[in-house]
PDB file of N, CA and C in Angstrom:
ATOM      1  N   UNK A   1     107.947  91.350 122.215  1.00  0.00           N
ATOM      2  CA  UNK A   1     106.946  91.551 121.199  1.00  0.00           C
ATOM      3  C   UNK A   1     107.670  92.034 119.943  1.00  0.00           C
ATOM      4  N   UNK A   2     107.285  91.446 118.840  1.00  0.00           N
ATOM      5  CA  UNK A   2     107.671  91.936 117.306  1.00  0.00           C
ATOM      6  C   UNK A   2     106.568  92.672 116.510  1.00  0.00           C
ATOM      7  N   UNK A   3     107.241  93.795 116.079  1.00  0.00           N
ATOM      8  CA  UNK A   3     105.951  94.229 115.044  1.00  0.00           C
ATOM      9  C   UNK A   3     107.019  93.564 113.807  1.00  0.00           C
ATOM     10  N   UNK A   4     106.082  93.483 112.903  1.00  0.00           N
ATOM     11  CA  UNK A   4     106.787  92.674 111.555  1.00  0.00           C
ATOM     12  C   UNK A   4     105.803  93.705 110.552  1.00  0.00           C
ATOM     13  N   UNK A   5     106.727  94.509 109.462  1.00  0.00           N
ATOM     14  CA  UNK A   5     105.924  95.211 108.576  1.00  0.00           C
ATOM     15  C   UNK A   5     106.660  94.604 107.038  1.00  0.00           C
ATOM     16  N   UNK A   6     105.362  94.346 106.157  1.00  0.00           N
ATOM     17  CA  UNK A   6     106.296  93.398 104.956  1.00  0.00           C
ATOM     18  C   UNK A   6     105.307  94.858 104.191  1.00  0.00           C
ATOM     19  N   UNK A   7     106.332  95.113 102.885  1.00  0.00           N
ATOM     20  CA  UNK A   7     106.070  95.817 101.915  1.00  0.00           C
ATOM     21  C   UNK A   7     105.238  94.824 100.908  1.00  0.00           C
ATOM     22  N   UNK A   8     104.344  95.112  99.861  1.00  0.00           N
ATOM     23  CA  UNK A   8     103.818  94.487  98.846  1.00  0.00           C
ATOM     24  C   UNK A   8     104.332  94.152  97.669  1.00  0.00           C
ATOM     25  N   UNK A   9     105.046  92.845  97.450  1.00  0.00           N
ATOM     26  CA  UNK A   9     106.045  91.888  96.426  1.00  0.00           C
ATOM     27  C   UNK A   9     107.578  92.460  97.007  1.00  0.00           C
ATOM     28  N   UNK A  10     107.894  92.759  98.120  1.00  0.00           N
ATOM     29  CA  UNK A  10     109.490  92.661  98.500  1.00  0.00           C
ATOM     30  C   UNK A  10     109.133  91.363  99.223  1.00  0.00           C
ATOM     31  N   UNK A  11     110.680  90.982  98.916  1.00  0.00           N
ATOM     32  CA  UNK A  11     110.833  89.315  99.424  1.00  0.00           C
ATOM     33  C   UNK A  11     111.181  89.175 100.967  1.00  0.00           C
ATOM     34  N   UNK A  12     111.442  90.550 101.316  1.00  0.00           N
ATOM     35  CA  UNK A  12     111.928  90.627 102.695  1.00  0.00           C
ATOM     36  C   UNK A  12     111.242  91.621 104.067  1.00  0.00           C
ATOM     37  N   UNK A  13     110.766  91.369 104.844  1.00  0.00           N
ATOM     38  CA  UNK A  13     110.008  92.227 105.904  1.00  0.00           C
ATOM     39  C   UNK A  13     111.007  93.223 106.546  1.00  0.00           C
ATOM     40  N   UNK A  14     110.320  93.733 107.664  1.00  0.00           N
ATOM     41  CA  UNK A  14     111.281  94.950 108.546  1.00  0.00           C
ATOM     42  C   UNK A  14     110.871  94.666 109.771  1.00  0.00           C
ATOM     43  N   UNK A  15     111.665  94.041 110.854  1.00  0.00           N
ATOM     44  CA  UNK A  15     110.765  94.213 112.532  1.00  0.00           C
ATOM     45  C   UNK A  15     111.647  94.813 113.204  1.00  0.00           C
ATOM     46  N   UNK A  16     110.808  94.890 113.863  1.00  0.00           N
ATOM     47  CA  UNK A  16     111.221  95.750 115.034  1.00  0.00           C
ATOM     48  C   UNK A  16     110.816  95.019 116.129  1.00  0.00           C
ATOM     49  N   UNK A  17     111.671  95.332 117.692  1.00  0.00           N
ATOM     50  CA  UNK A  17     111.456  94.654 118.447  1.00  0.00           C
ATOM     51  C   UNK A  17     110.981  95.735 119.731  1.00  0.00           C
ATOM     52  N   UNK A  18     110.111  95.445 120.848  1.00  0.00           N
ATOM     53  CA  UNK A  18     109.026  96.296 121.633  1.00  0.00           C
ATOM     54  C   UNK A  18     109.775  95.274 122.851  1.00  0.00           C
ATOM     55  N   UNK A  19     110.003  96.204 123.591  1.00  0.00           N
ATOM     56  CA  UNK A  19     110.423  95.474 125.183  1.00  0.00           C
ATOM     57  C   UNK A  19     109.029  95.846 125.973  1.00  0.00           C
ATOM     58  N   UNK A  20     107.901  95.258 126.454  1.00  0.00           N
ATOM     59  CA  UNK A  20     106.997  95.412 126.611  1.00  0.00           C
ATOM     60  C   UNK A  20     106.687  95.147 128.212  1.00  0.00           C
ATOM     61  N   UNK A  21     107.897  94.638 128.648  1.00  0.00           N
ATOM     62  CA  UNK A  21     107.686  94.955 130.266  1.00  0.00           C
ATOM     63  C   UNK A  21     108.167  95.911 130.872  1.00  0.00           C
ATOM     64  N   UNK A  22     108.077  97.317 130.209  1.00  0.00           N
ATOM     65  CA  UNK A  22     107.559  98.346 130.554  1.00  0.00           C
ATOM     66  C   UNK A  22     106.575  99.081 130.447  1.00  0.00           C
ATOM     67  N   UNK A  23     105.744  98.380 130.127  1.00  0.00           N
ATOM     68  CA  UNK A  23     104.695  99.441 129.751  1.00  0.00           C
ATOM     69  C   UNK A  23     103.889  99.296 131.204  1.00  0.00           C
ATOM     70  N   UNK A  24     102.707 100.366 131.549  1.00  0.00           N
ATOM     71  CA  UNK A  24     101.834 100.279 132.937  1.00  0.00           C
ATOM     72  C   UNK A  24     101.018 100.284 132.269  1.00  0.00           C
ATOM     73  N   UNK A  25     100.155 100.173 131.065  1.00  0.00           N
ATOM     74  CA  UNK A  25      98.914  99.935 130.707  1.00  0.00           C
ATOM     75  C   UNK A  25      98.705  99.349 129.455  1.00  0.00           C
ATOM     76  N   UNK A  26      97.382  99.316 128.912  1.00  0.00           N
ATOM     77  CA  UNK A  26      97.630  98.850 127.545  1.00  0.00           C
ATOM     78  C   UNK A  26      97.321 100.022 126.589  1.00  0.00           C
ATOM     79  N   UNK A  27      97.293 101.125 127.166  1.00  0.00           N
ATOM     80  CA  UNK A  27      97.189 101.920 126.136  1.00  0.00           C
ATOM     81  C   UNK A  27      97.925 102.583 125.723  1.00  0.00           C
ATOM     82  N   UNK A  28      99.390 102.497 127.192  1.00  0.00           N
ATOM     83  CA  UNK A  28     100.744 103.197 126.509  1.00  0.00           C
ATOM     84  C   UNK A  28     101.536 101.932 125.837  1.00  0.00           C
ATOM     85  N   UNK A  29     101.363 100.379 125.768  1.00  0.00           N
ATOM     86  CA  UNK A  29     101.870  99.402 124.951  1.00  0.00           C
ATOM     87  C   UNK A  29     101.342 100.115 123.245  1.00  0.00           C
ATOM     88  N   UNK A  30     100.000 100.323 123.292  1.00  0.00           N
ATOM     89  CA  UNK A  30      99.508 100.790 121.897  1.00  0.00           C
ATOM     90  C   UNK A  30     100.044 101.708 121.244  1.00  0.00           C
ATOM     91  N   UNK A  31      99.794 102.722 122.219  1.00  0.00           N
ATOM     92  CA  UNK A  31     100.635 104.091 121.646  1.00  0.00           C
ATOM     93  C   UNK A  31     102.168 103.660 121.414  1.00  0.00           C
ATOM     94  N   UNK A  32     102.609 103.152 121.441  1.00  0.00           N
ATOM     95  CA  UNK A  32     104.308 102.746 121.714  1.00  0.00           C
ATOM     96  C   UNK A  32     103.987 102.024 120.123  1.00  0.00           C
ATOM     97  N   UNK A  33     103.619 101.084 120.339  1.00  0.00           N
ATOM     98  CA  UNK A  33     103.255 100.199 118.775  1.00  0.00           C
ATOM     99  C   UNK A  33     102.461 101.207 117.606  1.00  0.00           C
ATOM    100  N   UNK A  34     101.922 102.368 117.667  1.00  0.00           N
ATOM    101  CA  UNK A  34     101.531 103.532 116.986  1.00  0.00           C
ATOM    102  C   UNK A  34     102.752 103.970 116.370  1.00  0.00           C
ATOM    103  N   UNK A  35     103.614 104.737 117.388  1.00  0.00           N
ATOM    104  CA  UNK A  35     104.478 105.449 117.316  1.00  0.00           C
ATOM    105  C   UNK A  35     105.823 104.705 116.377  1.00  0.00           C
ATOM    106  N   UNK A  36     106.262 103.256 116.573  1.00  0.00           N
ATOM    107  CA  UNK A  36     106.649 102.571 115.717  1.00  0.00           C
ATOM    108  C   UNK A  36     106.518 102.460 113.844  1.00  0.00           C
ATOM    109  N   UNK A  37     104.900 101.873 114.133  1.00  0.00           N
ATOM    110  CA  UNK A  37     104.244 101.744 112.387  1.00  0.00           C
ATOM    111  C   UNK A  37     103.869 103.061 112.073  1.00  0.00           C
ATOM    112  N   UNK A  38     104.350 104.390 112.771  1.00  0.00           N
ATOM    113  CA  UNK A  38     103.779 105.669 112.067  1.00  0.00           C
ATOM    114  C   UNK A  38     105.426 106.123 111.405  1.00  0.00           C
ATOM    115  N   UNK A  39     106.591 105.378 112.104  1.00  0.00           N
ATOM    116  CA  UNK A  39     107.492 106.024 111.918  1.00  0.00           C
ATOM    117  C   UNK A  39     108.149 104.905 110.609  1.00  0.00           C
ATOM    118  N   UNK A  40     108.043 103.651 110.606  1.00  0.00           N
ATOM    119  CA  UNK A  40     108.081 102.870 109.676  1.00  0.00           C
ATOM    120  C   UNK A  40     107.643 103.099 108.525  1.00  0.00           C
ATOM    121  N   UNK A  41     106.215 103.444 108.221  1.00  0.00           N
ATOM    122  CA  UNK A  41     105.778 104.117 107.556  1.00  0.00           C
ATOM    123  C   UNK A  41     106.016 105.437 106.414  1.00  0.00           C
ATOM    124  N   UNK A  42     106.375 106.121 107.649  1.00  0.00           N
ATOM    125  CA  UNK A  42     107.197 107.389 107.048  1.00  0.00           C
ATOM    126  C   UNK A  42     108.702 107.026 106.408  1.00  0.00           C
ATOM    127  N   UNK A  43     109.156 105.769 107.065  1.00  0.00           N
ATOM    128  CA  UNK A  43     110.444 105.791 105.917  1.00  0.00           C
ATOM    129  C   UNK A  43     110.123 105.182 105.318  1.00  0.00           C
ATOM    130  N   UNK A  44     109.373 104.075 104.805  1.00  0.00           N
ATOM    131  CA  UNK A  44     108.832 103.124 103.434  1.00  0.00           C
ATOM    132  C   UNK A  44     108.221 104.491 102.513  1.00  0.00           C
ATOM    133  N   UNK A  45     107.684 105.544 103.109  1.00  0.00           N
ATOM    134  CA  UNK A  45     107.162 106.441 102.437  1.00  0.00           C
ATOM    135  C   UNK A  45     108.390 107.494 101.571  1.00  0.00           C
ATOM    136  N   UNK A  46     109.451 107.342 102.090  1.00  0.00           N
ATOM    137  CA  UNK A  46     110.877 108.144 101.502  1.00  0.00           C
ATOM    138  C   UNK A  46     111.614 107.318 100.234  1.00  0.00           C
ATOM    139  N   UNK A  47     110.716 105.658 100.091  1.00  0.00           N
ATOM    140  CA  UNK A  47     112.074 105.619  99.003  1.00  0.00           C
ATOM    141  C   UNK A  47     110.424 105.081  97.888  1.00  0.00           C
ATOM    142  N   UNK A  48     111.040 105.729  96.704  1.00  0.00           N
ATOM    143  CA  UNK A  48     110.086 105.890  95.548  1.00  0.00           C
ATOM    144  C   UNK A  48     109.857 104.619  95.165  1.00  0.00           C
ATOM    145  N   UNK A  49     110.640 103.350  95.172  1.00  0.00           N
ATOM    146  CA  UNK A  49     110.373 102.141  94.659  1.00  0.00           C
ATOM    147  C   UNK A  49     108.923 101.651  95.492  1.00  0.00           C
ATOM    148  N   UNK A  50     108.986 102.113  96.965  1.00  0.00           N
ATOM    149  CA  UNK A  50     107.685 101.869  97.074  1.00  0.00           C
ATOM    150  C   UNK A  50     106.420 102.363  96.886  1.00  0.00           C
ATOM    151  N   UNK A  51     106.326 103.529  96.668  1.00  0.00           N
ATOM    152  CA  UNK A  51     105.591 104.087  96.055  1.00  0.00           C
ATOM    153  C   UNK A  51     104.173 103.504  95.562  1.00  0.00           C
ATOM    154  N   UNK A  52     103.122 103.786  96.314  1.00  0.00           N
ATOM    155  CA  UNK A  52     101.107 103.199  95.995  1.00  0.00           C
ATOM    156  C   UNK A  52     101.373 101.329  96.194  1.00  0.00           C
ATOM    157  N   UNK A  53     102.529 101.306  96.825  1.00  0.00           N
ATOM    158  CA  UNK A  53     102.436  99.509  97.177  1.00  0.00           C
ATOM    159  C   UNK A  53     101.752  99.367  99.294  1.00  0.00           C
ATOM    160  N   UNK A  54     101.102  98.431  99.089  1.00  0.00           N
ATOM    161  CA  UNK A  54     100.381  98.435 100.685  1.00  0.00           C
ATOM    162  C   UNK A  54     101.604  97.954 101.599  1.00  0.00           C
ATOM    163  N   UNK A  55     101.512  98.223 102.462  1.00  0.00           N
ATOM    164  CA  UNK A  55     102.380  97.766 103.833  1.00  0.00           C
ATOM    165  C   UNK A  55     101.050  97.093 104.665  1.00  0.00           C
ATOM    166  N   UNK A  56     101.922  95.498 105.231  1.00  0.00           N
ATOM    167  CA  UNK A  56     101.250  95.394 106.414  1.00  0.00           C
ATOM    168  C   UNK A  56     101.617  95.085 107.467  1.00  0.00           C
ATOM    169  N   UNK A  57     100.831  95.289 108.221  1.00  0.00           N
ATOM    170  CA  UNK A  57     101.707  95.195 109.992  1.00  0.00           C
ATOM    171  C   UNK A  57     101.173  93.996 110.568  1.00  0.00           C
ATOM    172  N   UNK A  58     101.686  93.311 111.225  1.00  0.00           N
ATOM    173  CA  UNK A  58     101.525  92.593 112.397  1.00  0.00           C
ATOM    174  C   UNK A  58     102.351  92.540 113.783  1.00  0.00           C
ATOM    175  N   UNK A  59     101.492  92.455 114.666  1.00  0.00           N
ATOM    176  CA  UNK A  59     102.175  92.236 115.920  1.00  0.00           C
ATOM    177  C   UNK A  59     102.142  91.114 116.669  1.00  0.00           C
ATOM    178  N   UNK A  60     103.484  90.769 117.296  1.00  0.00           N
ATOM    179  CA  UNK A  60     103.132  89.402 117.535  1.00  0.00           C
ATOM    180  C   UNK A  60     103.828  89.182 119.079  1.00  0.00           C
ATOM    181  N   UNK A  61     103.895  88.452 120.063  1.00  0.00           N
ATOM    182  CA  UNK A  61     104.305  87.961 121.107  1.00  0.00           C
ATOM    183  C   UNK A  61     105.515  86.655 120.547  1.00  0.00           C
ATOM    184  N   UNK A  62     105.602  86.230 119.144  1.00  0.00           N
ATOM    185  CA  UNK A  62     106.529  85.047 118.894  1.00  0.00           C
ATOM    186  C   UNK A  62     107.953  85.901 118.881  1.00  0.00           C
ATOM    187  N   UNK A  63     109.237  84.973 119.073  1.00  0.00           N
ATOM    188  CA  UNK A  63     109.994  85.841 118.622  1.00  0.00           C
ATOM    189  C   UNK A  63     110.801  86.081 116.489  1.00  0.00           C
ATOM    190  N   UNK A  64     111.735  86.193 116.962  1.00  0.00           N
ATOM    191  CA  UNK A  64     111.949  86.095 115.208  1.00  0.00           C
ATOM    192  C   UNK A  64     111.831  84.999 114.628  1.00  0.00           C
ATOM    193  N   UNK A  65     112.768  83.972 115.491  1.00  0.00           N
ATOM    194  CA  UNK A  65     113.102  82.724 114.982  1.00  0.00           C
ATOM    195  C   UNK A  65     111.349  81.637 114.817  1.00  0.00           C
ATOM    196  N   UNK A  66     110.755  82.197 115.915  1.00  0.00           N
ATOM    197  CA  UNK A  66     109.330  81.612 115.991  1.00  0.00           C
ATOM    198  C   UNK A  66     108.895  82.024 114.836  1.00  0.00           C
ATOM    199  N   UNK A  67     108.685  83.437 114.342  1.00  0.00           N
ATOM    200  CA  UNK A  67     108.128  84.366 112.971  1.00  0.00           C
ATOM    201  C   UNK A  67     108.226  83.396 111.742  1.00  0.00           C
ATOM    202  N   UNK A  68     109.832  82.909 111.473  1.00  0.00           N
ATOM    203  CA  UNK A  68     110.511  82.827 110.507  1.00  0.00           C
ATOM    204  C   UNK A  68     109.865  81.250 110.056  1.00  0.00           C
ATOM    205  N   UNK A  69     110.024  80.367 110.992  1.00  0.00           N
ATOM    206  CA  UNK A  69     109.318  78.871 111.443  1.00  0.00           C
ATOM    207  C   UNK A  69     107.718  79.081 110.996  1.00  0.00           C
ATOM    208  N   UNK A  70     107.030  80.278 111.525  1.00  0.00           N
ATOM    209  CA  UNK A  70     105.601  79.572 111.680  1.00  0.00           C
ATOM    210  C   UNK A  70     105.126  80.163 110.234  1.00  0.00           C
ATOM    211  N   UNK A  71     105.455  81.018 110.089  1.00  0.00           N
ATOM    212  CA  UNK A  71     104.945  82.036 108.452  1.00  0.00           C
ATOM    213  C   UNK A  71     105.742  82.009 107.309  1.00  0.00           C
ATOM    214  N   UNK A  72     106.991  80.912 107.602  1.00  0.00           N
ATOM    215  CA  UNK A  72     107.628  80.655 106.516  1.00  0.00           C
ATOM    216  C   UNK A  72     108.150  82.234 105.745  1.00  0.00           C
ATOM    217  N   UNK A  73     108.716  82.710 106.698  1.00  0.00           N
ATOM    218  CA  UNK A  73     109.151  84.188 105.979  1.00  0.00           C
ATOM    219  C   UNK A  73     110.866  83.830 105.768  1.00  0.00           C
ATOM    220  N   UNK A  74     111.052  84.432 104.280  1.00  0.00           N
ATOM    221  CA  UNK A  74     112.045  84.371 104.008  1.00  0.00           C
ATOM    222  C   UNK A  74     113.471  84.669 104.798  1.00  0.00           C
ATOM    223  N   UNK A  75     113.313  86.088 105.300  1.00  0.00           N
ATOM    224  CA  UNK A  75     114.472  86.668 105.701  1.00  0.00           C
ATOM    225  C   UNK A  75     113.867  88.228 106.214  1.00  0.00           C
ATOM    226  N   UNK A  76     114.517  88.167 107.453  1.00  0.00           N
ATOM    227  CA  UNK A  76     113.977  89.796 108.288  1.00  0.00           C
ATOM    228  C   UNK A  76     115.277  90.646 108.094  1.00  0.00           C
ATOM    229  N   UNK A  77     114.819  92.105 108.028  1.00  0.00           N
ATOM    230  CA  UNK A  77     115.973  93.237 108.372  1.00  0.00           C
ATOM    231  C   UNK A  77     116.257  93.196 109.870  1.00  0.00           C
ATOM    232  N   UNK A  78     117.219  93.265 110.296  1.00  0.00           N
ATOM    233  CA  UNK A  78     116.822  93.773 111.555  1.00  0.00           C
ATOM    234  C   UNK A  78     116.737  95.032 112.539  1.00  0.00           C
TER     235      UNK A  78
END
């Protein structure tokens, strides 16, 4: 699983990758994907260029190369 978080007018996203056959439920998969976009968050929140611009998240089951193919995204951090 990929969470993919793109900042608002950067040309480039941030994912992260979730090994998800560990989880025993779906509510510790969630919390796990919480704990991710809360901490992502907090560093998009440390550098001033971003500053009152939206972040958005998605989560996905594709992998990168699938991401990159189906949404036409430029280029990931990794």
């Amino acid at each position: 699983m990929i969470i993919l978080a793109c900042v608002a007018g950067e040309p480039k996203c941030t994912s992260a990758r979730v090994a998800d056959v560990r989880f025993t439920s779906i509510e510790a998969c969630e919390a796990r994907i919480d704990s991710i976009t809360d901490t992502m968050t907090a560093d998009f929140g440390k550098k001033p260029e971003f500053k009152g611009r939206a972040v958005t998240f998605d989560v996905s089951c594709m992998g990168r190369k699938d991401l990159l193919q189906t949404f036409g995204i430029a280029d990931l951090d990794a």
